[in-house]
Protein backbone atom coordinates (compact mmCIF):
# COMPACT_ATOMS: atom_id res chain seq x y z
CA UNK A 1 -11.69 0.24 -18.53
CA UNK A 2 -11.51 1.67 -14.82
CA UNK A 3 -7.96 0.14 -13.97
CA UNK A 4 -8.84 -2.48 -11.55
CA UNK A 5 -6.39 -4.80 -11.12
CA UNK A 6 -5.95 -8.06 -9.21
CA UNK A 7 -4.79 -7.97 -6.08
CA UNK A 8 -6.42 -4.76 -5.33
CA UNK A 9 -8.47 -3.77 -2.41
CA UNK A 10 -11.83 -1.90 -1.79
CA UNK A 11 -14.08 -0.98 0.87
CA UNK A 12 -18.04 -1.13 0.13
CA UNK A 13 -19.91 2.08 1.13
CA UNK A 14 -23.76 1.92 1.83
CA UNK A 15 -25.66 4.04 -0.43
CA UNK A 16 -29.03 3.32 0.33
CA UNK A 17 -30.98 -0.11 1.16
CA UNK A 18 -29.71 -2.81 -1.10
CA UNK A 19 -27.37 0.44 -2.95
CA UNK A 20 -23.84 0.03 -2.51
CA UNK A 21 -20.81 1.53 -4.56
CA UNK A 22 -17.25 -0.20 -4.14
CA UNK A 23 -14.78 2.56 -3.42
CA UNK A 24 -10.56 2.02 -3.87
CA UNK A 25 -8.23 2.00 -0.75
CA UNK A 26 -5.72 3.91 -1.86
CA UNK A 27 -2.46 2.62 -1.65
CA UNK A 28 -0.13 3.87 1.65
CA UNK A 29 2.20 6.92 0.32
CA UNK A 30 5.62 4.92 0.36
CA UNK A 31 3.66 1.54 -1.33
CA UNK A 32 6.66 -0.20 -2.90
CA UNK A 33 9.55 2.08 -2.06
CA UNK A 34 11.21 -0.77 -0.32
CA UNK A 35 11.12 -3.18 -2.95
CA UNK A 36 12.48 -0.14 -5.90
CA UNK A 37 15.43 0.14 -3.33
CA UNK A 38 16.31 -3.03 -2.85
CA UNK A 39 15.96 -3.67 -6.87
CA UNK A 40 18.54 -0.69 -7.03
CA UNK A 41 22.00 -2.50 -9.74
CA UNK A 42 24.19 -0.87 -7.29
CA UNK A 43 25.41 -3.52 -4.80
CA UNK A 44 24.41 -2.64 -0.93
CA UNK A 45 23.00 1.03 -2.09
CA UNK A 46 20.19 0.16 0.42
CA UNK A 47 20.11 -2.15 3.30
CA UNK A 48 16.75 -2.41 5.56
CA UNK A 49 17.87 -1.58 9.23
CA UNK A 50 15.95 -3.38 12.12
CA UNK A 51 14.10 -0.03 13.23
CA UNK A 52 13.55 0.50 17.42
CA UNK A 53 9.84 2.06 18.73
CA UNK A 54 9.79 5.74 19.92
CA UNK A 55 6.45 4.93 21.42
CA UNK A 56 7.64 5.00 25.29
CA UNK A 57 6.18 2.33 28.00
């Protein structure tokens, strides 16, 4: 009836004293993109890339 499935996640948020409500991380924007690619029929239409940091030292 409210869509909650396995597997996902929630963070509690205090109310009042002994009140709580469960409230739904929601998902990161690109949640699955990788996987879609890589299901892609065409052969080697994605390939993951080892990716480099632009954070500097």
């Amino acid at each position: 009836m409210d869509s909650v499935e396995p597997g996902q996640e929630f963070d509690v948020e205090r109310l009042d004293q002994g009140d709580y409500r469960p409230v739904r991380r929601a998902a990161p924007p690109n949640h699955g993109t990788v996987d879609w690619l890589l299901d892609c029929p065409v052969k080697d239409f994605f390939t993951p890339i080892e990716s480099e940091s632009t954070e500097s030292p």
